[in-house]
N, C-alpha and C. Protein backbone atom coordinates (compact mmCIF):
# COMPACT_ATOMS: atom_id res chain seq x y z
N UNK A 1 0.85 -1.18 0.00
CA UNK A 1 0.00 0.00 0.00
C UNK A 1 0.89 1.25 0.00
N UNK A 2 0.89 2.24 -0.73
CA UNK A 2 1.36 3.60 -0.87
C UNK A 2 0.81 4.50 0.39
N UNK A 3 1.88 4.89 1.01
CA UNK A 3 1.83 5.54 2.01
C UNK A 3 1.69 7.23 1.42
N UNK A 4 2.48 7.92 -0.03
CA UNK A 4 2.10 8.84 -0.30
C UNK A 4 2.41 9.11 -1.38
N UNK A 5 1.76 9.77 -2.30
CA UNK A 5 1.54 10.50 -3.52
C UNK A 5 2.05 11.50 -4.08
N UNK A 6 3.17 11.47 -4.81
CA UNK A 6 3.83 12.64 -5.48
C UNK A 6 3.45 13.13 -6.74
N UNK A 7 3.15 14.28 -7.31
CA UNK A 7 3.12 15.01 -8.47
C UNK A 7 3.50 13.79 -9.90
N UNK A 8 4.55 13.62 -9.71
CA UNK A 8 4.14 12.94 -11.04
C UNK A 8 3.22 11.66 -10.99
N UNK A 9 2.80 10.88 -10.17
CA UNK A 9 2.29 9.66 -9.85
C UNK A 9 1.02 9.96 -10.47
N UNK A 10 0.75 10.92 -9.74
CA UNK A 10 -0.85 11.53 -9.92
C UNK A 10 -0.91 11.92 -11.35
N UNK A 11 0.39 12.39 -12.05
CA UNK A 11 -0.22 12.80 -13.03
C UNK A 11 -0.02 11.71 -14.06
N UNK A 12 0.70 10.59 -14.03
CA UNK A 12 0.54 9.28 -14.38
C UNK A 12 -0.70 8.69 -14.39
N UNK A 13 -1.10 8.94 -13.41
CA UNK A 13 -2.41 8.06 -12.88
C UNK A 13 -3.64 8.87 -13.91
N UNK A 14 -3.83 10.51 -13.52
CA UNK A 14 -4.37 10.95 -14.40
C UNK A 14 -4.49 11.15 -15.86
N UNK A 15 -3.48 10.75 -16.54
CA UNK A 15 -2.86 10.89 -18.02
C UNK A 15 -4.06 9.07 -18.43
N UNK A 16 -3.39 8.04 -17.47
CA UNK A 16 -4.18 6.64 -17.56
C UNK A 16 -5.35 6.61 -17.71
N UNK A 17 -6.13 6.76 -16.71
CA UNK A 17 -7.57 6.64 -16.37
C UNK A 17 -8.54 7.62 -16.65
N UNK A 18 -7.91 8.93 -16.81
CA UNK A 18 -8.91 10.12 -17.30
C UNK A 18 -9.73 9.89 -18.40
N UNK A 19 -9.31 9.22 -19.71
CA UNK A 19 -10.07 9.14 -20.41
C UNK A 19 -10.90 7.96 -20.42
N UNK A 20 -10.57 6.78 -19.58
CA UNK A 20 -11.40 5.65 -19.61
C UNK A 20 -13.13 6.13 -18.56
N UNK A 21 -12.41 6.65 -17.62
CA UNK A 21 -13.31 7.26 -16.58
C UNK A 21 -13.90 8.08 -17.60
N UNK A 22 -13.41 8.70 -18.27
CA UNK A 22 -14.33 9.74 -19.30
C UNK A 22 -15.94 8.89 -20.26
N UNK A 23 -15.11 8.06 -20.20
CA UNK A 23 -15.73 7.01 -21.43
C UNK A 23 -16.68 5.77 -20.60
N UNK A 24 -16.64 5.71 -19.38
CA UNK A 24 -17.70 5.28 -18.51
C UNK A 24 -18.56 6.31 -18.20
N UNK A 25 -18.45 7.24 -17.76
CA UNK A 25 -19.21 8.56 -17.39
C UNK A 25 -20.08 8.73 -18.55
N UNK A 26 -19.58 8.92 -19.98
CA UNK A 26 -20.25 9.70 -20.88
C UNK A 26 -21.30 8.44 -21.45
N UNK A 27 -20.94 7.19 -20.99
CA UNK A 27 -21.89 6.20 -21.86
C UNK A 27 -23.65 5.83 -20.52
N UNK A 28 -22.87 6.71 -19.31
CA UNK A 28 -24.08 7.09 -18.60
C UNK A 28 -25.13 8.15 -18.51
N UNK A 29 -23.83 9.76 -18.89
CA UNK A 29 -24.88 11.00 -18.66
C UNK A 29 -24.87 11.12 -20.33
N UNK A 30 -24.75 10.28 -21.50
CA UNK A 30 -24.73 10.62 -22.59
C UNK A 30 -24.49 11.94 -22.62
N UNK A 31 -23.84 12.79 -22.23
CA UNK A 31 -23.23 14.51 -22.50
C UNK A 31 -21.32 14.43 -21.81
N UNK A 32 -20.87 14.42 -23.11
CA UNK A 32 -19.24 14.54 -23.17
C UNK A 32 -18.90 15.41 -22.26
N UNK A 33 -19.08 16.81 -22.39
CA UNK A 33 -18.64 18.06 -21.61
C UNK A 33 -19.49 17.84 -19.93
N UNK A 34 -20.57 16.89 -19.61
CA UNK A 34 -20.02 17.25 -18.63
C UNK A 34 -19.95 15.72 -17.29
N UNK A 35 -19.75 14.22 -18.95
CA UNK A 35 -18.83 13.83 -18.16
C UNK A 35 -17.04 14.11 -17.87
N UNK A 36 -16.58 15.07 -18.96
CA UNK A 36 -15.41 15.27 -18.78
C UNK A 36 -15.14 16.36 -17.17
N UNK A 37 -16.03 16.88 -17.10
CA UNK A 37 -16.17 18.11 -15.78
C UNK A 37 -16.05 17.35 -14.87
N UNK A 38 -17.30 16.24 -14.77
CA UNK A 38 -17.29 14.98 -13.46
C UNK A 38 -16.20 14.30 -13.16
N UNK A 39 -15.41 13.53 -14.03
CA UNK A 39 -14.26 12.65 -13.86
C UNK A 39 -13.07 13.95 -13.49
N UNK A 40 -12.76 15.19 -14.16
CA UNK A 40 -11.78 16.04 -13.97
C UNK A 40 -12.18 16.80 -12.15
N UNK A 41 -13.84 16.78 -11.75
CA UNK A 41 -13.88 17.00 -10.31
C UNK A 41 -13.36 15.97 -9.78
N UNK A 42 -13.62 14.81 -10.05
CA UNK A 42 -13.19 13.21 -8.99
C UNK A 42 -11.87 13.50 -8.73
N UNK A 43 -10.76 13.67 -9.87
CA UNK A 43 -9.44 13.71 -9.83
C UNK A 43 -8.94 14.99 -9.11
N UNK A 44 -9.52 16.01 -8.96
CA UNK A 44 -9.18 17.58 -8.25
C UNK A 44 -9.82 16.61 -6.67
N UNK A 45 -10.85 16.16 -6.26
CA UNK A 45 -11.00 15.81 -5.14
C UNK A 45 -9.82 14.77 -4.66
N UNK A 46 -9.46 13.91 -4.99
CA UNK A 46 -8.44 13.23 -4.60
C UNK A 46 -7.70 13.49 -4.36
N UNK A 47 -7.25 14.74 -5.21
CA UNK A 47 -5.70 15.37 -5.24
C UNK A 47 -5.95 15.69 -3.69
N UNK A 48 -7.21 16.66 -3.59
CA UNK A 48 -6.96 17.98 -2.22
C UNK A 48 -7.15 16.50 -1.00
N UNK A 49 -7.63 15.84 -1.00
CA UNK A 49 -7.63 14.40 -0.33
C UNK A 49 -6.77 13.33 -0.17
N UNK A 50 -5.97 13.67 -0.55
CA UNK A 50 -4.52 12.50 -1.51
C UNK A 50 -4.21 11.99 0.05
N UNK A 51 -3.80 13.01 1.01
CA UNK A 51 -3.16 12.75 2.19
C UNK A 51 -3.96 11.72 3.15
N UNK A 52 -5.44 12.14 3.23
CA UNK A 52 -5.99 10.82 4.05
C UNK A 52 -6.64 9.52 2.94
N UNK A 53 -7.17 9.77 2.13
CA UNK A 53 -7.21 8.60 1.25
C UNK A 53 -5.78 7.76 0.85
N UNK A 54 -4.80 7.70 0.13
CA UNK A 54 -4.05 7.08 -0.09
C UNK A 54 -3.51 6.24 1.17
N UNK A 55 -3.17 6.59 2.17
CA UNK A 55 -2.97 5.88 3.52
C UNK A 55 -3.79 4.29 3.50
N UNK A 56 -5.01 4.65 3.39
CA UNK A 56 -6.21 3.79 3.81
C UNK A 56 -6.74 3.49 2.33
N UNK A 57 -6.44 3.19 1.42
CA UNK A 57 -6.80 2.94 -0.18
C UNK A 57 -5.90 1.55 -0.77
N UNK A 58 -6.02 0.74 -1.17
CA UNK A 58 -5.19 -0.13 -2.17
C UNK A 58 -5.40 -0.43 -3.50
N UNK A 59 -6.33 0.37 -3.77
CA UNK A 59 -6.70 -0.02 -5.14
C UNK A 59 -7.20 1.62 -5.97
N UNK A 60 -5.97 2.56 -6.16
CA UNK A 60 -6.74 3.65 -6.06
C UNK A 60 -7.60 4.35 -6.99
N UNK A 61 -7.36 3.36 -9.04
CA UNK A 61 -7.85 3.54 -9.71
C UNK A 61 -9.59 3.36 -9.23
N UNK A 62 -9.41 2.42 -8.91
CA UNK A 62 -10.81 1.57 -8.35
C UNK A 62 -11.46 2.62 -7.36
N UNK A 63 -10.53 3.72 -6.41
CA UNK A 63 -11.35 4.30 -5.44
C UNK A 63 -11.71 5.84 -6.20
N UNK A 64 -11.09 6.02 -7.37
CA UNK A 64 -11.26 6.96 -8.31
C UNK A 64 -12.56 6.51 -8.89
N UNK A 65 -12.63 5.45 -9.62
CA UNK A 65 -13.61 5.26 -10.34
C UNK A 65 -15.21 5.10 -9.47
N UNK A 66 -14.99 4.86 -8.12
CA UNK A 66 -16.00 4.50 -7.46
C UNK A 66 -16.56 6.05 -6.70
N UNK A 67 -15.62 7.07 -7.18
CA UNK A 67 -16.40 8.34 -6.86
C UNK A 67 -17.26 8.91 -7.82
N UNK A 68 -16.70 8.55 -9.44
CA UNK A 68 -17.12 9.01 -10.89
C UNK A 68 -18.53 8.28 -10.94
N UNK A 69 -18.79 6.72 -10.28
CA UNK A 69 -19.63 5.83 -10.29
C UNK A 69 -21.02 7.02 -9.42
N UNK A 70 -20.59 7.56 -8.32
CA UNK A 70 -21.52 8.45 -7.13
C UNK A 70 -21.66 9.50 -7.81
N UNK A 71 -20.48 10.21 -8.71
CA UNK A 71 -20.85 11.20 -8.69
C UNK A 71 -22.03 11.23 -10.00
N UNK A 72 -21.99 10.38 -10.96
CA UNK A 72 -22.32 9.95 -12.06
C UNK A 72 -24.10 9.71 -11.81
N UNK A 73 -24.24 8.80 -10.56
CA UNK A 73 -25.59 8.67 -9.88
C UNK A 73 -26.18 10.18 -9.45
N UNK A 74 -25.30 10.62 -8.88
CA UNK A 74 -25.99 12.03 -8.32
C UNK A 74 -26.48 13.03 -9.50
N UNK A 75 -25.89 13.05 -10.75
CA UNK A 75 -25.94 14.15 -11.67
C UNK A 75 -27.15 13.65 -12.58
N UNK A 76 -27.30 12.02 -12.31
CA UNK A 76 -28.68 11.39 -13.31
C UNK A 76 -30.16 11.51 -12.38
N UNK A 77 -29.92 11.45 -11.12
CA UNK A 77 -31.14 11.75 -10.03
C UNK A 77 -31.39 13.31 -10.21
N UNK A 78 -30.03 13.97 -9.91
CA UNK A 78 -30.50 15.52 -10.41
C UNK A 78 -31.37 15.80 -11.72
N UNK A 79 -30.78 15.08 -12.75
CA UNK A 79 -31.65 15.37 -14.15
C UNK A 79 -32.68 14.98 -14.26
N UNK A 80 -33.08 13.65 -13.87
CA UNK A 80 -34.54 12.73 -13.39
C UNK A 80 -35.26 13.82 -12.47
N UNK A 81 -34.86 14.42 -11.28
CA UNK A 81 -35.80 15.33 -10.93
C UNK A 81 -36.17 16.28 -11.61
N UNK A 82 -35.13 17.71 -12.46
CA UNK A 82 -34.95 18.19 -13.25
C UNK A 82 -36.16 17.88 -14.56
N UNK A 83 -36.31 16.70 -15.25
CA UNK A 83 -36.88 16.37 -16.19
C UNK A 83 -38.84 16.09 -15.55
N UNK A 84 -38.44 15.25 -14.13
CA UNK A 84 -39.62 15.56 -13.84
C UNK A 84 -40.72 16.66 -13.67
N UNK A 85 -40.06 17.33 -12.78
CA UNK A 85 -40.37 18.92 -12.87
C UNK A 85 -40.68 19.53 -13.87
N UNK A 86 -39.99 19.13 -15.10
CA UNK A 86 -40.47 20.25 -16.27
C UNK A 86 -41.71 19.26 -16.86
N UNK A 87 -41.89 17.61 -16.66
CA UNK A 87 -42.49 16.86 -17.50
C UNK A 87 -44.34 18.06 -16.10
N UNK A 88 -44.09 17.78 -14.86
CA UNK A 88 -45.08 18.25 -14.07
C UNK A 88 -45.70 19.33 -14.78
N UNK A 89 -44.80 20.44 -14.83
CA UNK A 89 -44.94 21.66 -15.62
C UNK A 89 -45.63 21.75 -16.99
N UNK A 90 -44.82 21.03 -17.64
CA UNK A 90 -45.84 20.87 -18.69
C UNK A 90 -47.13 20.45 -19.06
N UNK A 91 -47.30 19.40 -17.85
CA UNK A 91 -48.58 18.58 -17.73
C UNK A 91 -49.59 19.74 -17.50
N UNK A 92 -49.25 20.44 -16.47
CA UNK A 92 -49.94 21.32 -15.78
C UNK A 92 -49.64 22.53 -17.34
N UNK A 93 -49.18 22.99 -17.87
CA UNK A 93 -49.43 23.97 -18.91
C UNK A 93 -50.69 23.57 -19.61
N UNK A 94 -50.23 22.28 -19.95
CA UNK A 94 -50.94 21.26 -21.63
C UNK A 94 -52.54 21.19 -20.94
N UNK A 95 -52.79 21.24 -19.50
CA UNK A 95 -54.41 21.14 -18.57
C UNK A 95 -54.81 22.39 -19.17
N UNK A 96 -54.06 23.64 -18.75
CA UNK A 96 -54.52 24.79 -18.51
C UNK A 96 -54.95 25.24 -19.90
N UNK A 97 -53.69 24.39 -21.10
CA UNK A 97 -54.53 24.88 -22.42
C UNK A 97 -55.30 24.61 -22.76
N UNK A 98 -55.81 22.89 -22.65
CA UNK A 98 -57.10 22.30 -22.89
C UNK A 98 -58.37 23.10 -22.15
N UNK A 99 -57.86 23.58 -20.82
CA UNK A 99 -59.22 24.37 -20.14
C UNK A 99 -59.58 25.29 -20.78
N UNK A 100 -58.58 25.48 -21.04
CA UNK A 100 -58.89 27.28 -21.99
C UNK A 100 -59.28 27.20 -23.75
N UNK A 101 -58.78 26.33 -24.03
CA UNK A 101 -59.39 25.75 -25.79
C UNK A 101 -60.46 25.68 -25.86
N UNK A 102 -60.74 24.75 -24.24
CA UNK A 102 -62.33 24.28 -23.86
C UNK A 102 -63.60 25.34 -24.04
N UNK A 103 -62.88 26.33 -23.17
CA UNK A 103 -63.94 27.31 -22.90
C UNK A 103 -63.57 28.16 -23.75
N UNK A 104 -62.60 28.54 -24.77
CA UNK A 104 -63.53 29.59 -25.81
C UNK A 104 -63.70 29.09 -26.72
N UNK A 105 -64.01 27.33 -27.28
CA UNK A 105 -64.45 26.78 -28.13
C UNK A 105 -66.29 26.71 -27.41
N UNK A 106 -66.36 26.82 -26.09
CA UNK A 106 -67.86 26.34 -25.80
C UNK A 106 -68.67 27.84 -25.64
N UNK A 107 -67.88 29.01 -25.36
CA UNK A 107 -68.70 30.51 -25.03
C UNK A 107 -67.89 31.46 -26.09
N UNK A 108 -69.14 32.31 -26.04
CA UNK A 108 -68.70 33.35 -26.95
C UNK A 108 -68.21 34.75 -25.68
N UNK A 109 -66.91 35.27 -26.08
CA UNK A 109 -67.17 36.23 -25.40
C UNK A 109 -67.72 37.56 -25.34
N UNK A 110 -68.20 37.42 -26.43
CA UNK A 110 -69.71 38.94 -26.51
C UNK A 110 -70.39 38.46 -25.07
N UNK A 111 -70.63 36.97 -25.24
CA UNK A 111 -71.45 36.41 -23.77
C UNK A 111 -71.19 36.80 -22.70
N UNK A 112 -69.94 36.36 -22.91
CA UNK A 112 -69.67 36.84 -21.19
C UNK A 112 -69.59 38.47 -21.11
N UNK A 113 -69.22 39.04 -21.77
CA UNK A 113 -68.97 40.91 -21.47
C UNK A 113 -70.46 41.17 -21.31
N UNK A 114 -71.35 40.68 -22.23
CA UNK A 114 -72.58 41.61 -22.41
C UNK A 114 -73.83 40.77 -20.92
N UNK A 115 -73.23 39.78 -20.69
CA UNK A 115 -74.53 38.89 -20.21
C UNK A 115 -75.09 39.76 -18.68
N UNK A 116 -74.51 40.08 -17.87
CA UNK A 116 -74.74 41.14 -16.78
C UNK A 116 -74.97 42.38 -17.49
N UNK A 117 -75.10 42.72 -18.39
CA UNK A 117 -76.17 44.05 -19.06
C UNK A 117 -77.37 43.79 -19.48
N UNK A 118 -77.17 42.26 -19.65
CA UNK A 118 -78.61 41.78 -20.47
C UNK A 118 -79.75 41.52 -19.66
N UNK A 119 -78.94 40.90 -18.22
CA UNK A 119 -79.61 40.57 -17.56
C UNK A 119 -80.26 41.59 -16.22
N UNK A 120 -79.14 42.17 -16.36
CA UNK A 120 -79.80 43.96 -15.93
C UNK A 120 -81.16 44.54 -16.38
N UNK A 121 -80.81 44.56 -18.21
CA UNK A 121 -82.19 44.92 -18.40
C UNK A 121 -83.37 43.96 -18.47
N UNK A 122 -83.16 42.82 -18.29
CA UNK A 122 -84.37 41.55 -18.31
C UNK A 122 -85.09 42.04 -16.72
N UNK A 123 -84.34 42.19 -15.49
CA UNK A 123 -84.62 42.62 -14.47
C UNK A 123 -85.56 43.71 -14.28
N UNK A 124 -85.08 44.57 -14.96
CA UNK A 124 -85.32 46.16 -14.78
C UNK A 124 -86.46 46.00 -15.22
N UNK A 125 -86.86 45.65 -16.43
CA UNK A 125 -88.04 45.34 -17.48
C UNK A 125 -88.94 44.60 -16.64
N UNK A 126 -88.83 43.19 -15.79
CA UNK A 126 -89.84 43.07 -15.31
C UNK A 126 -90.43 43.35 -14.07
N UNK A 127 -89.10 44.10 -13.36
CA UNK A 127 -89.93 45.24 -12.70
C UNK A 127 -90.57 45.89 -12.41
N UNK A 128 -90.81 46.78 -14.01
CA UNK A 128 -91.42 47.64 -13.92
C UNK A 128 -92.71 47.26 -14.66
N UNK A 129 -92.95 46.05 -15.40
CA UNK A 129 -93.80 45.37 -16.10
C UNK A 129 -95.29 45.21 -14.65
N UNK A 130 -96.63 45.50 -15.14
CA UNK A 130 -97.30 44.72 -13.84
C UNK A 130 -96.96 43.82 -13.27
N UNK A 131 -97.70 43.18 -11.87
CA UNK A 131 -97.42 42.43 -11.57
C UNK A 131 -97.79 40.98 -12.13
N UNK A 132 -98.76 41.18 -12.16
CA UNK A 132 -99.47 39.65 -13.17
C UNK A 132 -98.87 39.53 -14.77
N UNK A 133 -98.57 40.66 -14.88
CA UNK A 133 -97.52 40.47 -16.72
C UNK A 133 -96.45 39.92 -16.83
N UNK A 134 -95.54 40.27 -15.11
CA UNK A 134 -94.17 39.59 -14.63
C UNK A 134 -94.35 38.16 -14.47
N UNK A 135 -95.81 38.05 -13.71
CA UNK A 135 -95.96 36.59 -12.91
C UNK A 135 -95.97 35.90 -14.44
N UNK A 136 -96.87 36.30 -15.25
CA UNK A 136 -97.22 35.03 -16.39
C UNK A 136 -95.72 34.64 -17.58
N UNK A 137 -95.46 35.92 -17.42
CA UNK A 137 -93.86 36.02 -17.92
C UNK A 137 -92.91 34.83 -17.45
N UNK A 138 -92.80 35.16 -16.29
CA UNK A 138 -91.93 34.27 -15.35
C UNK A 138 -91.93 32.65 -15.60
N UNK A 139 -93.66 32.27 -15.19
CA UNK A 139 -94.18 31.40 -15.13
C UNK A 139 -94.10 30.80 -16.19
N UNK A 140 -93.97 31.08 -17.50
CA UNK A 140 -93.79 30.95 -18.98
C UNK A 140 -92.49 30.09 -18.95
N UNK A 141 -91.57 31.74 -18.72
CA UNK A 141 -90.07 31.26 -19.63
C UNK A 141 -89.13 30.51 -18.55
N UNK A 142 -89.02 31.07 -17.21
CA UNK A 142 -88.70 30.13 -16.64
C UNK A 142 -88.93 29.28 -15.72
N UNK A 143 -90.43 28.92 -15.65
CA UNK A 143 -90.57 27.67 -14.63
C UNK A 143 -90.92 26.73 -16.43
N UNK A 144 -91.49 27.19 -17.18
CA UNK A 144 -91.44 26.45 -18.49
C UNK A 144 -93.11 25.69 -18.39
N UNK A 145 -93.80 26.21 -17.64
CA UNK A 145 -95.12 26.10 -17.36
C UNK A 145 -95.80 26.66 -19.18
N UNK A 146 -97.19 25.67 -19.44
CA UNK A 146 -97.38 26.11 -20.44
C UNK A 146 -98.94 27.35 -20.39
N UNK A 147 -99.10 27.61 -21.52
CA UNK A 147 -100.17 28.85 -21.43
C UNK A 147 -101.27 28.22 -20.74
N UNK A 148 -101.36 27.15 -21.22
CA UNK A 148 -102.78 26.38 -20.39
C UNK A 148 -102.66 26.46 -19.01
N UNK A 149 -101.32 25.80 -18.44
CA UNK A 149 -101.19 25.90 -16.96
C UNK A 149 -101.19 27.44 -16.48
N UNK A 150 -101.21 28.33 -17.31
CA UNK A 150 -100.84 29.05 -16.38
C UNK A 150 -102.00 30.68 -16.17
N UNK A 151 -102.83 29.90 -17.41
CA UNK A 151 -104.12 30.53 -17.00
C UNK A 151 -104.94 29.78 -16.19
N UNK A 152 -104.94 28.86 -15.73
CA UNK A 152 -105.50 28.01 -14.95
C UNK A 152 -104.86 28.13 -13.35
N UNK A 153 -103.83 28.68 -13.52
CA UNK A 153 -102.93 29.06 -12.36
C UNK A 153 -103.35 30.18 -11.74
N UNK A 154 -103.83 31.37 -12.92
CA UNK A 154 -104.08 32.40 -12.27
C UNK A 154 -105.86 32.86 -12.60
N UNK A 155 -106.01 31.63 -13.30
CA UNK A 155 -107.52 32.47 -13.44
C UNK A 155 -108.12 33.13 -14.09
N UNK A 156 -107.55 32.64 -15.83
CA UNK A 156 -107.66 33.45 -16.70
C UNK A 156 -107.56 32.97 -17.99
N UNK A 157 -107.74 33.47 -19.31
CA UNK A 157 -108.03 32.60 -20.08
C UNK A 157 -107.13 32.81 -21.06
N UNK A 158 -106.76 31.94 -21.80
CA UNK A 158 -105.27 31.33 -22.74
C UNK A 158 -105.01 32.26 -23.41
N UNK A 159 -105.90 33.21 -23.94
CA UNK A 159 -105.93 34.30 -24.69
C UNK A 159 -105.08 35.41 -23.88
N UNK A 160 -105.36 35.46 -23.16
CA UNK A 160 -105.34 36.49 -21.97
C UNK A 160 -103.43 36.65 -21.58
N UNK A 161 -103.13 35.19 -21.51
CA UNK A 161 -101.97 34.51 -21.02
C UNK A 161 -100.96 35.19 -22.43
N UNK A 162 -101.67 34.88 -23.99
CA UNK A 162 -100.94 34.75 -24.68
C UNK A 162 -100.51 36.29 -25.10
N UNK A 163 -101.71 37.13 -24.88
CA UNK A 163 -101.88 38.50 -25.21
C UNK A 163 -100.36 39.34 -24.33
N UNK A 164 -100.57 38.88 -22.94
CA UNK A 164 -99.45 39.45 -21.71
C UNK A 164 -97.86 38.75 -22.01
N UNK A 165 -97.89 37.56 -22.76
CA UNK A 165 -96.40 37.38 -23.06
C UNK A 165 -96.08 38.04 -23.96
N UNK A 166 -96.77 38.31 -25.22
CA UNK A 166 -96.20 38.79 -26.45
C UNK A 166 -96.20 40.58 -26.12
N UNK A 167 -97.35 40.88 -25.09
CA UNK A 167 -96.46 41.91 -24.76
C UNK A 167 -95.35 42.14 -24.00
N UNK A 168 -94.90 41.76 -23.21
CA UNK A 168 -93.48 41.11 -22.28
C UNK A 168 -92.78 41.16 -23.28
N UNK A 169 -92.80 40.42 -24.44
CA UNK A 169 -91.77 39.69 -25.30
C UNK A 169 -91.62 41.34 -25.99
N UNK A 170 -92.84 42.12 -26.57
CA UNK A 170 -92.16 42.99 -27.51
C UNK A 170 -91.42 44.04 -26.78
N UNK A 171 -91.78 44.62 -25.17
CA UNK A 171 -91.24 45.31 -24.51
C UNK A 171 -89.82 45.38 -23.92
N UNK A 172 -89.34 43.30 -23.55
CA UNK A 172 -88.49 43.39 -23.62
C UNK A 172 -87.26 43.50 -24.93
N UNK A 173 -87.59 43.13 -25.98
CA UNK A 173 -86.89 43.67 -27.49
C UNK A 173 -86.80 45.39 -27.71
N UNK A 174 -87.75 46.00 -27.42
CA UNK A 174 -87.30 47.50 -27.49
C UNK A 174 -86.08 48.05 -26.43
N UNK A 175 -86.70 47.53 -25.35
CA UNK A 175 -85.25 47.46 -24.30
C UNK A 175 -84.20 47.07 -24.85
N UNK A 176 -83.78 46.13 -24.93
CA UNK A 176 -82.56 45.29 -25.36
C UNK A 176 -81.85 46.07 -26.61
N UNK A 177 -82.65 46.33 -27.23
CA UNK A 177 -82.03 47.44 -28.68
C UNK A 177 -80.90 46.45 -29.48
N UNK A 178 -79.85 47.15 -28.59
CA UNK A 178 -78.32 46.84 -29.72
C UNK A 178 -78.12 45.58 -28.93
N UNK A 179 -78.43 45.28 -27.92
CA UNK A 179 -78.12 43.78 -27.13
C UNK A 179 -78.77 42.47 -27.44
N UNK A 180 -80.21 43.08 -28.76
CA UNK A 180 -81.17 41.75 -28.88
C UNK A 180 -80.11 40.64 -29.64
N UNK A 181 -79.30 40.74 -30.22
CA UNK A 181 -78.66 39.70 -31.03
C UNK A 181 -77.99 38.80 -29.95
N UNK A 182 -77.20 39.21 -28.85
CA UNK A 182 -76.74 38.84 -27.92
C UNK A 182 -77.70 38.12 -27.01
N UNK A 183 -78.63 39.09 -26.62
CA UNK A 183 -79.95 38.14 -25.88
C UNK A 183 -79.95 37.16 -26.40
N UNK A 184 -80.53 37.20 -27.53
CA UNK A 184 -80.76 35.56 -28.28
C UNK A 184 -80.19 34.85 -28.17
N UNK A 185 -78.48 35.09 -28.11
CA UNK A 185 -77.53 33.41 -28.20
C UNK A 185 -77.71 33.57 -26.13
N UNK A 186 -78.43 33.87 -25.36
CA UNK A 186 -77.97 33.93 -24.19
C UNK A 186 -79.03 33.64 -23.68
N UNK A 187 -80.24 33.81 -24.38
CA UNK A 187 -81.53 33.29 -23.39
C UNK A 187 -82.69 33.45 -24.94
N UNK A 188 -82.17 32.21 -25.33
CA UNK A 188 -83.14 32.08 -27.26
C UNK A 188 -84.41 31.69 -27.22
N UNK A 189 -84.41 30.96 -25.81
CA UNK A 189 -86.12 30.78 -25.19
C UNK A 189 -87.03 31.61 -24.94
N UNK A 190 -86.42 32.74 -24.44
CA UNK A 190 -87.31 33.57 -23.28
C UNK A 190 -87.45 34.30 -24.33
N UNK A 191 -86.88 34.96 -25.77
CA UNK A 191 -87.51 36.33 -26.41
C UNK A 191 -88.05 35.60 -27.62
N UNK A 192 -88.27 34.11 -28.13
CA UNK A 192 -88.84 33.44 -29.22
C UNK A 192 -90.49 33.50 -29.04
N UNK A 193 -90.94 33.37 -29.61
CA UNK A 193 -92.55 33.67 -29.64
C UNK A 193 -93.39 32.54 -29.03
């Protein structure tokens, strides 16, 4: 066993094994430049180490190569996390695009800007509409009750029912003005005849 390590030994040793160590390293991190970095750290660590390793070493190619072996593991777990992380990332991009493809393939956004104006004036309108013009209104478009039920509901006759929607219906269209096209893709039930 070598008790200690002189300048040229080392650089014997390094001139030998540098490129084999090179050529194990690179057939692991497949990237030349930076198995050459890894095997050229192993050999700078030994050096600044030479004094308590060599003492306690007999095989020192072997205790060289068995750092390139660790360090070689550590730099492929780094990239495996590394690769995971970006594979996460992407997963999570590639969601967020599908969400979003999703929804402006399924809404228009005239819809969404205009729909709280529309529905402002649908409000306002039956507001101020009587009360029994609102009720049969209501009762119409959205409980989906038909004219029959709903002169029978209140006591009145189909005519009567049909006369108070179509006025509803034309009052709310003068309202709506520049918004009726929008109404329609947003509520195509409630202003159809």
């Amino acid at each position: 066993m070598i008790q200690r390590m002189e300048m040229h030994e080392f650089d014997r040793l390094y001139g030998e094994y540098k490129p084999r160590f090179i050529l194990i390293a690179c057939s692991y991190l497949r990237d030349r430049s930076a198995a050459e970095d890894l095997v050229t750290d192993c050999f700078m660590h030994f050096w600044e180490k030479r004094e308590e390793i060599v003492p306690v070493t007999e095989n020192i190619p072997a205790y060289i190569l068995g750092m390139v072996r660790h360090k070689c593991i550590d730099a492929l777990r780094t990239r495996q996390q590394h690769l995971m992380t970006q594979q996460q990332i992407y997963q999570l991009e590639m969601r967020s695009i599908r969400e979003n493809l999703a929804a402006l393939e399924e809404c228009d956004l005239a819809k969404i800007l205009f729909r709280s104006e529309v529905e402002e004036i649908f409000h306002r309108r039956l507001a101020e509409m009587p009360e029994l013009s609102a009720q049969i209104f209501i009762a119409n478009r959205f409980e989906n009750q038909t004219y029959q039920e709903i002169a029978q509901r209140y006591g009145i006759s189909v005519r009567k029912v049909t006369r108070e929607i179509q006025r509803c219906l034309k009052l709310l269209r003068e309202d709506l003005g520049d918004y009726l096209p929008i109404a329609v893709l947003l509520f195509p039930h409630f202003l159809d005849k």
